[in-house]
PDB file of N, CA and C in Angstrom:
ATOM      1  N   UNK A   1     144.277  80.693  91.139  1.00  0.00           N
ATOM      2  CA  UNK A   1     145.445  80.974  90.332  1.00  0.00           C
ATOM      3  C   UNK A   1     146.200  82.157  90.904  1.00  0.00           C
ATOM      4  N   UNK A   2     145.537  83.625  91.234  1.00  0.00           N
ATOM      5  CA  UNK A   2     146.200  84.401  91.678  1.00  0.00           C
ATOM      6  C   UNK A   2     147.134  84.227  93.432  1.00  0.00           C
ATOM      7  N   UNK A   3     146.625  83.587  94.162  1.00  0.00           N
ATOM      8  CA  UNK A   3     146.658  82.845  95.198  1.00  0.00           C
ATOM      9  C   UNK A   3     148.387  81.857  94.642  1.00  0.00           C
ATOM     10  N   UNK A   4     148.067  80.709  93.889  1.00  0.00           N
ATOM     11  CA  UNK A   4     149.570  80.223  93.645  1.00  0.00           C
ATOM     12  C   UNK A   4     150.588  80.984  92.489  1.00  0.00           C
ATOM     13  N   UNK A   5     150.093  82.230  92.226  1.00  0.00           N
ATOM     14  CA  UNK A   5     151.004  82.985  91.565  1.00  0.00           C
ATOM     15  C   UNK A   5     151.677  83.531  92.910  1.00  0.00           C
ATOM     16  N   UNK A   6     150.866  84.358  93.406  1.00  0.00           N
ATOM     17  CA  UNK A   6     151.520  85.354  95.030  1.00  0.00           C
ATOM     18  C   UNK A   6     152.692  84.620  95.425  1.00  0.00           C
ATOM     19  N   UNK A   7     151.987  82.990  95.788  1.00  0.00           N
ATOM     20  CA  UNK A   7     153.172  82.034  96.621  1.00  0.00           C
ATOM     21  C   UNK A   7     154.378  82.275  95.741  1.00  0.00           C
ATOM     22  N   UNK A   8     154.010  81.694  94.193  1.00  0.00           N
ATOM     23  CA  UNK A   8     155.253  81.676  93.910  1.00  0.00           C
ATOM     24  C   UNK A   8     156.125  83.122  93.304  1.00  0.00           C
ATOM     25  N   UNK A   9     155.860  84.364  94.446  1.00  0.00           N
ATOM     26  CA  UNK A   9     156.420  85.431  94.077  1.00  0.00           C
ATOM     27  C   UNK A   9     156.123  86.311  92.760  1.00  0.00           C
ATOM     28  N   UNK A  10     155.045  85.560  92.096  1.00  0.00           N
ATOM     29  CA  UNK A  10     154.836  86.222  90.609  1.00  0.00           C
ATOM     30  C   UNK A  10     153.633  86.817  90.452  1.00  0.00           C
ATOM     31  N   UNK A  11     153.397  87.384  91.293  1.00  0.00           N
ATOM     32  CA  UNK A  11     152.250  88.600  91.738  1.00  0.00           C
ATOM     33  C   UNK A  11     151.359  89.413  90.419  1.00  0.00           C
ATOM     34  N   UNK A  12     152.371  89.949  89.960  1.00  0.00           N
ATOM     35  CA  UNK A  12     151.728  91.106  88.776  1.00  0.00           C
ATOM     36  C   UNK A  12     151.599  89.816  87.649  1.00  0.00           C
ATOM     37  N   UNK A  13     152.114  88.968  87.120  1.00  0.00           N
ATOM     38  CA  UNK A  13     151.697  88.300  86.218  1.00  0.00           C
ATOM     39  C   UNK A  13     150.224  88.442  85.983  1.00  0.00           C
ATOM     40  N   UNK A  14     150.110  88.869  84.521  1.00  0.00           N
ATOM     41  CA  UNK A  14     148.522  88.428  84.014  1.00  0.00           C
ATOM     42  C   UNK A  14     148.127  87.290  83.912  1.00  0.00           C
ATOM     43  N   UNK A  15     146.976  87.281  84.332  1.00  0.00           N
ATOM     44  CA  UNK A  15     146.039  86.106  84.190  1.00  0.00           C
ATOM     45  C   UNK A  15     144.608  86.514  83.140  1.00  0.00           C
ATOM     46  N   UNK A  16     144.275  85.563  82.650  1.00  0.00           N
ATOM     47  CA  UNK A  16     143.309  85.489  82.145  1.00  0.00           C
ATOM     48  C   UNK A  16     142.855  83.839  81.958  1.00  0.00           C
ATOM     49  N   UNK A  17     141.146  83.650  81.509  1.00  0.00           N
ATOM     50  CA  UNK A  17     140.697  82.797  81.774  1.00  0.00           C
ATOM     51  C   UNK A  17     140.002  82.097  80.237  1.00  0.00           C
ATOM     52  N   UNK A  18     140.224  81.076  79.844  1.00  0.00           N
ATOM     53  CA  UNK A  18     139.263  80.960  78.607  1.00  0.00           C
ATOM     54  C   UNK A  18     138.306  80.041  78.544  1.00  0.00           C
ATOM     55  N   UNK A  19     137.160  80.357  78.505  1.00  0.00           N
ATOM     56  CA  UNK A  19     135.836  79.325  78.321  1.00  0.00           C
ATOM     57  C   UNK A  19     135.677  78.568  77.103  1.00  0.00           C
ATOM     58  N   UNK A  20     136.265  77.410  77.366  1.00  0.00           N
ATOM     59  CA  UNK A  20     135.862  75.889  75.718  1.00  0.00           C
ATOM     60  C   UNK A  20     134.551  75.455  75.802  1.00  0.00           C
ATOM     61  N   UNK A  21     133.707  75.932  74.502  1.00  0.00           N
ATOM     62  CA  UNK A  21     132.882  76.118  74.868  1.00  0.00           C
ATOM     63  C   UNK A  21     131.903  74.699  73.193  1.00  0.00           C
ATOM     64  N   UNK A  22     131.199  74.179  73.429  1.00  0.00           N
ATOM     65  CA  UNK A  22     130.893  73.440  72.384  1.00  0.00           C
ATOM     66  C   UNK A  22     130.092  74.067  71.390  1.00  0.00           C
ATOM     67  N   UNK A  23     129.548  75.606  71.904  1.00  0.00           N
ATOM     68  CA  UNK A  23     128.536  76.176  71.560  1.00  0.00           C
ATOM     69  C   UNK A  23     128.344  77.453  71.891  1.00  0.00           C
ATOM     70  N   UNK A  24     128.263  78.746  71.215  1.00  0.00           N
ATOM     71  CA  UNK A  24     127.961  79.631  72.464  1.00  0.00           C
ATOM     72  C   UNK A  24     127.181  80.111  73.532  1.00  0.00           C
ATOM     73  N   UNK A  25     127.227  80.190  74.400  1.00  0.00           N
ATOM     74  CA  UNK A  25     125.864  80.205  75.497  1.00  0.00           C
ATOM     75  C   UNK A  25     124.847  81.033  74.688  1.00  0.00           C
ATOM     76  N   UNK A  26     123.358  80.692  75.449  1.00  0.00           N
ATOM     77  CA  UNK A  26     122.229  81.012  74.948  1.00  0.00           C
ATOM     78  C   UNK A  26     121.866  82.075  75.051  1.00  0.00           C
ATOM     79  N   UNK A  27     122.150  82.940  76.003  1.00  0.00           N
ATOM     80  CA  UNK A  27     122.768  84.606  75.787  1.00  0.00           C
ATOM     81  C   UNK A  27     123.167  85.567  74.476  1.00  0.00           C
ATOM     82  N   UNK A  28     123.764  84.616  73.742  1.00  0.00           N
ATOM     83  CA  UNK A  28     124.106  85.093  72.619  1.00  0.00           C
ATOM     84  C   UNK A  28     123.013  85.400  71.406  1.00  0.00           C
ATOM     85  N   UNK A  29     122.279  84.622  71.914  1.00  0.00           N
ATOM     86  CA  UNK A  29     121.145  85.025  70.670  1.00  0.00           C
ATOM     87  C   UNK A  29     120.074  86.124  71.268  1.00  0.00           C
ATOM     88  N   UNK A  30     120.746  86.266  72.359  1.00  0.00           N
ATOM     89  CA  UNK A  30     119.390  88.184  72.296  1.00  0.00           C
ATOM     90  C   UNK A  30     120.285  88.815  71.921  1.00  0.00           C
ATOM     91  N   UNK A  31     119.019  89.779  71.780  1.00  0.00           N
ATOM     92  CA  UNK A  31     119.445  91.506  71.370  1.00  0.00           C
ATOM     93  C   UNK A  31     120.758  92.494  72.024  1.00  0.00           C
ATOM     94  N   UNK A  32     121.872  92.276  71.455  1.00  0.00           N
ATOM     95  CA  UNK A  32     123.146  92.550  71.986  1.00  0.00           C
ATOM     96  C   UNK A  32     124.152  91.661  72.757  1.00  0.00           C
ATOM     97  N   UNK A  33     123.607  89.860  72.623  1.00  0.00           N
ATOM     98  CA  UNK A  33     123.915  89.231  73.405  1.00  0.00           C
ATOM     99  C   UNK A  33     125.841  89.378  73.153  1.00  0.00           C
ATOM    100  N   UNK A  34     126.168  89.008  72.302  1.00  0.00           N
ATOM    101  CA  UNK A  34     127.612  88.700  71.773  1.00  0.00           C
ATOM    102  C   UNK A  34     128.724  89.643  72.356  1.00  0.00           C
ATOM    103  N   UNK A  35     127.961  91.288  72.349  1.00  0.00           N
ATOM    104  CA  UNK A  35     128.798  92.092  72.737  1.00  0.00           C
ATOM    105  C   UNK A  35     128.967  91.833  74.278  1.00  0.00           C
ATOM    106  N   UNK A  36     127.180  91.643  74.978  1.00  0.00           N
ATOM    107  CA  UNK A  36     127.579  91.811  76.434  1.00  0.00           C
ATOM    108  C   UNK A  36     128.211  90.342  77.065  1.00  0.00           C
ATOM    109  N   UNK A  37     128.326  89.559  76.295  1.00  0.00           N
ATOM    110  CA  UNK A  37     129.027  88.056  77.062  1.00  0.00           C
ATOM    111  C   UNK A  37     130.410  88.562  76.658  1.00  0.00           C
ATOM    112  N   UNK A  38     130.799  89.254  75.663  1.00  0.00           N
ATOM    113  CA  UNK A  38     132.065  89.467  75.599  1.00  0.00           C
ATOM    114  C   UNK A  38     132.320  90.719  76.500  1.00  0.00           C
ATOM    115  N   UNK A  39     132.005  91.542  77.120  1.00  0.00           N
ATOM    116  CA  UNK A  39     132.213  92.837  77.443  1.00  0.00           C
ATOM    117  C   UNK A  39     132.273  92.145  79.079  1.00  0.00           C
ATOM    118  N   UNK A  40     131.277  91.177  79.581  1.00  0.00           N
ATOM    119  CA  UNK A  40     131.167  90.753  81.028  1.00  0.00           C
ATOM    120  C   UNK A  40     132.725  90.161  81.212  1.00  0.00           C
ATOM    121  N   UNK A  41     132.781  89.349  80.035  1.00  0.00           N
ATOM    122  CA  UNK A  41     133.889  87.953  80.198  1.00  0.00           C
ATOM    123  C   UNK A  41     135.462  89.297  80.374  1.00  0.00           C
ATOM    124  N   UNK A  42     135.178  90.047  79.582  1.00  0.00           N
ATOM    125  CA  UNK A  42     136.712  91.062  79.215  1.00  0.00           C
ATOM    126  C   UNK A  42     136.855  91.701  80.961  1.00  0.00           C
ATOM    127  N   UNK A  43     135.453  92.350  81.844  1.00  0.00           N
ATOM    128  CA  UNK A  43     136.029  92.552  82.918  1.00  0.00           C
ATOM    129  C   UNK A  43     136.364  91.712  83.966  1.00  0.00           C
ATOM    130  N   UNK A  44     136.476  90.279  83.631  1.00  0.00           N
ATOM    131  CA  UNK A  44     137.179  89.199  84.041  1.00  0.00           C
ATOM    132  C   UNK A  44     138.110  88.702  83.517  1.00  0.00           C
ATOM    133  N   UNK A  45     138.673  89.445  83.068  1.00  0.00           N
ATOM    134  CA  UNK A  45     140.353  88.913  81.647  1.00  0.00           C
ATOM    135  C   UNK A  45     139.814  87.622  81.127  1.00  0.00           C
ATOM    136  N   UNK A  46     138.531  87.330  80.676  1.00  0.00           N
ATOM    137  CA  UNK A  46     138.262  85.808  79.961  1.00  0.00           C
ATOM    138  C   UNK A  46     137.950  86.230  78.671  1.00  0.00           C
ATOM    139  N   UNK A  47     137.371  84.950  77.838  1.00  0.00           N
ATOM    140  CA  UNK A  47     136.859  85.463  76.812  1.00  0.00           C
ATOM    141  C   UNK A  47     136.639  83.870  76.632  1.00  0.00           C
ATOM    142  N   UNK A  48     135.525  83.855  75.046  1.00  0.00           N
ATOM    143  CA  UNK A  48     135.048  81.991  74.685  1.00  0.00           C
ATOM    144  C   UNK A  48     136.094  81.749  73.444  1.00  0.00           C
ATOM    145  N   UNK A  49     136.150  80.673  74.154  1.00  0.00           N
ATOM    146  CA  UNK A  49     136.911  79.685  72.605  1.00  0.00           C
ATOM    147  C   UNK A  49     135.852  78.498  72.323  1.00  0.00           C
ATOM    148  N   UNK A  50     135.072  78.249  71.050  1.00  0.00           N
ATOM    149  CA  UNK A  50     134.900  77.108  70.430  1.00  0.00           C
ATOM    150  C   UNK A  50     135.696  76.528  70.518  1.00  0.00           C
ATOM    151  N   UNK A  51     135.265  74.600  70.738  1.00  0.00           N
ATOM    152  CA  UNK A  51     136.114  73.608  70.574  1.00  0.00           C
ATOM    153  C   UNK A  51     136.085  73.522  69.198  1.00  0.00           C
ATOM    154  N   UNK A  52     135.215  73.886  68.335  1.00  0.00           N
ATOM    155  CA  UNK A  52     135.869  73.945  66.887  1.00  0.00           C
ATOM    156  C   UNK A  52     136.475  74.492  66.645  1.00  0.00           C
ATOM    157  N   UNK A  53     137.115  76.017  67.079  1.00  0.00           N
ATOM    158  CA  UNK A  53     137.794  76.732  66.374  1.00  0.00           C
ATOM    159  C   UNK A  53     139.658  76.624  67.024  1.00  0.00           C
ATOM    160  N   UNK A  54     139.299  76.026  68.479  1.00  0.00           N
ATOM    161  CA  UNK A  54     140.706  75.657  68.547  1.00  0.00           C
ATOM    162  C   UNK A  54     140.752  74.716  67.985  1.00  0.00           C
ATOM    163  N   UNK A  55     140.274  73.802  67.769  1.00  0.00           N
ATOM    164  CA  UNK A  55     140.685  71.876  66.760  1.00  0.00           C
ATOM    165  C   UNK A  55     141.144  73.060  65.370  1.00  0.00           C
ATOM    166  N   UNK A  56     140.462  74.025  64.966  1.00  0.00           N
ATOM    167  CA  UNK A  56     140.689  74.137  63.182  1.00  0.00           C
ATOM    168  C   UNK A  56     142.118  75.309  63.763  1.00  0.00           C
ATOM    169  N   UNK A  57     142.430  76.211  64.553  1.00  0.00           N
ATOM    170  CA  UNK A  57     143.743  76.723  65.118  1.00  0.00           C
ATOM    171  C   UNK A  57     144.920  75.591  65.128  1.00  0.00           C
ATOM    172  N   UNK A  58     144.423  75.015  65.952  1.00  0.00           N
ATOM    173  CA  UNK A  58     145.349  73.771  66.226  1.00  0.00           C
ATOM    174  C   UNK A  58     145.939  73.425  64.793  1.00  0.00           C
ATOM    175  N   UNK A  59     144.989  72.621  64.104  1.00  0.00           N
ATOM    176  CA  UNK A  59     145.794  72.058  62.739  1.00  0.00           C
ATOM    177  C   UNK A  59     146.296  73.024  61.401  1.00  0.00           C
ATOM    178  N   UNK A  60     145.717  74.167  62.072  1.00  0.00           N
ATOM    179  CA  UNK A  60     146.395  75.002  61.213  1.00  0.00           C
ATOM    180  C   UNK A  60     147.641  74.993  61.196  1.00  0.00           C
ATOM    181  N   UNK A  61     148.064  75.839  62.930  1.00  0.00           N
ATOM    182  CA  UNK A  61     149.386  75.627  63.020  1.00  0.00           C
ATOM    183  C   UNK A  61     150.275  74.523  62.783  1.00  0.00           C
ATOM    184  N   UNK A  62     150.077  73.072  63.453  1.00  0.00           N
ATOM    185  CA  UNK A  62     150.240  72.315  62.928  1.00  0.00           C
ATOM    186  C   UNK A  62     151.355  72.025  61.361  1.00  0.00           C
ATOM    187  N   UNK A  63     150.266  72.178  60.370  1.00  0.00           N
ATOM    188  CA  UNK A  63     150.275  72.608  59.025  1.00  0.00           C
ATOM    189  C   UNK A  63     151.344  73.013  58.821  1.00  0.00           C
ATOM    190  N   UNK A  64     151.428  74.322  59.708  1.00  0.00           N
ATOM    191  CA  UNK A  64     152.452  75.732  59.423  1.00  0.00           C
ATOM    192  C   UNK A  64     154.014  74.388  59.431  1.00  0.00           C
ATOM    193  N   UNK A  65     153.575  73.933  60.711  1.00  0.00           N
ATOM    194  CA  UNK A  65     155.186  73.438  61.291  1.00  0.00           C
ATOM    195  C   UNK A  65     155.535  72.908  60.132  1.00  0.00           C
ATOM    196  N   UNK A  66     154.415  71.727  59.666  1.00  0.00           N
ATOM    197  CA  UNK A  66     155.163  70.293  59.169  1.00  0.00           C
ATOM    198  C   UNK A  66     155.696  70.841  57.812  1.00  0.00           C
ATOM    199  N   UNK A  67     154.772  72.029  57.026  1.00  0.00           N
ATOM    200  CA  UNK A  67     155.185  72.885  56.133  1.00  0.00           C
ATOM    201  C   UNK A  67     157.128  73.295  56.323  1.00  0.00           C
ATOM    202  N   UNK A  68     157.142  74.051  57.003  1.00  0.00           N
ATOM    203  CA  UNK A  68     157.950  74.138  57.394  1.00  0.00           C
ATOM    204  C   UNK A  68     159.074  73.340  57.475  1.00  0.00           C
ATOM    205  N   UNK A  69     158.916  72.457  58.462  1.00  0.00           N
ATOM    206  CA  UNK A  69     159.688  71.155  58.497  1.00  0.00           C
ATOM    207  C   UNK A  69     160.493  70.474  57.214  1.00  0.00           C
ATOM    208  N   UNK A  70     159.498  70.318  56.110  1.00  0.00           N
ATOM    209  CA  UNK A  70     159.733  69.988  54.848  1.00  0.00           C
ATOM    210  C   UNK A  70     161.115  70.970  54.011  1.00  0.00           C
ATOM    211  N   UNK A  71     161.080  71.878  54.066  1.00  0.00           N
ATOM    212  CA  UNK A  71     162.006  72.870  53.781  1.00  0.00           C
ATOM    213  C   UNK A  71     163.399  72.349  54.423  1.00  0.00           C
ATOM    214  N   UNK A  72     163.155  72.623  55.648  1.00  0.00           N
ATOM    215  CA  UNK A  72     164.622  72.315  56.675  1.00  0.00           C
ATOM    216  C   UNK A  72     165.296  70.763  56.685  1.00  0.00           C
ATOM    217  N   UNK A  73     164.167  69.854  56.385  1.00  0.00           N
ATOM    218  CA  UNK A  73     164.791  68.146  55.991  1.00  0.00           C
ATOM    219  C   UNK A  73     165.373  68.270  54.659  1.00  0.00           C
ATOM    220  N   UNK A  74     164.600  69.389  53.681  1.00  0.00           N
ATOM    221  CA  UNK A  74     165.304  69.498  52.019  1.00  0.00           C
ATOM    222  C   UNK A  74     166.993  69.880  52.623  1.00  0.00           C
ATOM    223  N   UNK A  75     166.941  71.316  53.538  1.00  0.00           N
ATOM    224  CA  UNK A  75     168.419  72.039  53.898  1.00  0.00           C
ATOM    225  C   UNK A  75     168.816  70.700  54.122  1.00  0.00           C
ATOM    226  N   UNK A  76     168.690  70.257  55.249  1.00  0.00           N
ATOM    227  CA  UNK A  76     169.257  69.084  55.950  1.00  0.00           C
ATOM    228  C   UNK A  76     170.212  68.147  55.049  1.00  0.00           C
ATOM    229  N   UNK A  77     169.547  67.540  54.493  1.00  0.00           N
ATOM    230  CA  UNK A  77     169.338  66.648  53.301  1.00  0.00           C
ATOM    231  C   UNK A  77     170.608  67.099  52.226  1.00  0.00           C
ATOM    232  N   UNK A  78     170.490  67.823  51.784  1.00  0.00           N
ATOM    233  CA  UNK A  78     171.524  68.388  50.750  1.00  0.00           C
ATOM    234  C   UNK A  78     172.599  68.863  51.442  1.00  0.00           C
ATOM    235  N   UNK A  79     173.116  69.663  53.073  1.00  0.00           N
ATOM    236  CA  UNK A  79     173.831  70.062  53.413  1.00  0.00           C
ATOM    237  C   UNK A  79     174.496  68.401  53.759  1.00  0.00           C
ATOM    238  N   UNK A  80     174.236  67.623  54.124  1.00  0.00           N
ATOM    239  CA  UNK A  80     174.799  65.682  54.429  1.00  0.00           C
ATOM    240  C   UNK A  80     175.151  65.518  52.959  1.00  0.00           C
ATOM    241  N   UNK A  81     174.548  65.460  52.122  1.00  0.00           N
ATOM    242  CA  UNK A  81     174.959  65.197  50.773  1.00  0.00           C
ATOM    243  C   UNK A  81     176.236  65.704  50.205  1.00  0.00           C
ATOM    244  N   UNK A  82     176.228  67.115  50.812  1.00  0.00           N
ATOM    245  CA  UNK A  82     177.301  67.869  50.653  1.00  0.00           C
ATOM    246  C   UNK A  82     178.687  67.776  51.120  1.00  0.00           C
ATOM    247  N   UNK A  83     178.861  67.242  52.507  1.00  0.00           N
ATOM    248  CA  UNK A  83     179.771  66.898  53.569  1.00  0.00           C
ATOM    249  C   UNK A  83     179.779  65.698  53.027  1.00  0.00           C
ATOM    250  N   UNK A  84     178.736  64.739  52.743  1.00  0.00           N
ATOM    251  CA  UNK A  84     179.701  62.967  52.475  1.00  0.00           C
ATOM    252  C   UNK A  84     180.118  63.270  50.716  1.00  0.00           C
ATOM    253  N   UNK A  85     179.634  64.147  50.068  1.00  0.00           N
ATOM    254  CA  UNK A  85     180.915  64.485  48.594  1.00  0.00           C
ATOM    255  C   UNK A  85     182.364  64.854  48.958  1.00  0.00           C
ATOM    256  N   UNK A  86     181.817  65.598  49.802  1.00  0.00           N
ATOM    257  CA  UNK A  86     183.679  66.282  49.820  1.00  0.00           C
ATOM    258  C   UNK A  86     184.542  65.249  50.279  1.00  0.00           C
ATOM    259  N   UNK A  87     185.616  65.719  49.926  1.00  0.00           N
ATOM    260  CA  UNK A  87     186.900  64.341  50.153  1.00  0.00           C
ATOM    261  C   UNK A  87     187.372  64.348  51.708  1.00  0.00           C
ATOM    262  N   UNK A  88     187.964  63.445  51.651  1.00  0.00           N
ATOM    263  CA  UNK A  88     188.410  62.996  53.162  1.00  0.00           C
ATOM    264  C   UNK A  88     189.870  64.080  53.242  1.00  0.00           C
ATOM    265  N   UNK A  89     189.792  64.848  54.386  1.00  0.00           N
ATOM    266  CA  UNK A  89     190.856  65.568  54.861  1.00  0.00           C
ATOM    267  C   UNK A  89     192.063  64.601  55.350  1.00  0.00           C
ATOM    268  N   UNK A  90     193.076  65.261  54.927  1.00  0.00           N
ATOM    269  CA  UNK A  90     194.419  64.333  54.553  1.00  0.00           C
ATOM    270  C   UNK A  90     194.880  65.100  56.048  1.00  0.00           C
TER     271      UNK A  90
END
C-alpha cells in the first residue's frame, strides 16, 4: 500500500490496517492479552474488527439512513403536493 501510495504521489497519506476477525485471537485470553494485541496492532496503525460488530455497525447505520430518508420523502412529498395546488401561472 505504501509503495502504490508513493507512485501515486500521496506519500504522507495515513494508512492503517484492519483485522476481520470471526473471533478474537487466542492471545486474548492471557493475562493482559487484549491490551498487548491492541498495543502490538496500534504500532502497526491496525487494530481488530469482529465480523459481528461490523454486520451490527453496518445496519445500524443503515437504519440511521432509511430513518432519515423517511423524513425527506415526507419533505418531498408535501413540497409536490404543494407546487401541483398552486395555480397555473398566467
Amino acid at each position: 500500500m505504501l509503495k502504490l501510495l508513493q507512485k501515486m504521489g500521496r506519500r504522507d497519506e495515513p494508512v492503517e490496517f484492519v483485522c476481520l476477525l470471526g473471533k478474537y485471537p487466542m492471545e486474548w485470553d492471557e493475562p493482559d492479552g487484549p491490551e498487548k494485541v491492541k498495543n502490538t496492532l496500534l504500532q502497526l496503525r491496525g487494530r481488530i474488527v469482529l465480523y459481528d460488530e461490523l454486520l451490527d455497525n453496518a445496519y445500524e447505520s443503515y437504519k440511521d439512513y432509511l430513518e432519515k430518508k423517511k423524513t425527506v420523502d415526507r419533505l418531498s412529498k408535501l413540497i409536490k403536493a404543494i407546487d401541483d395546488y398552486a395555480p397555473p401561472e398566467n
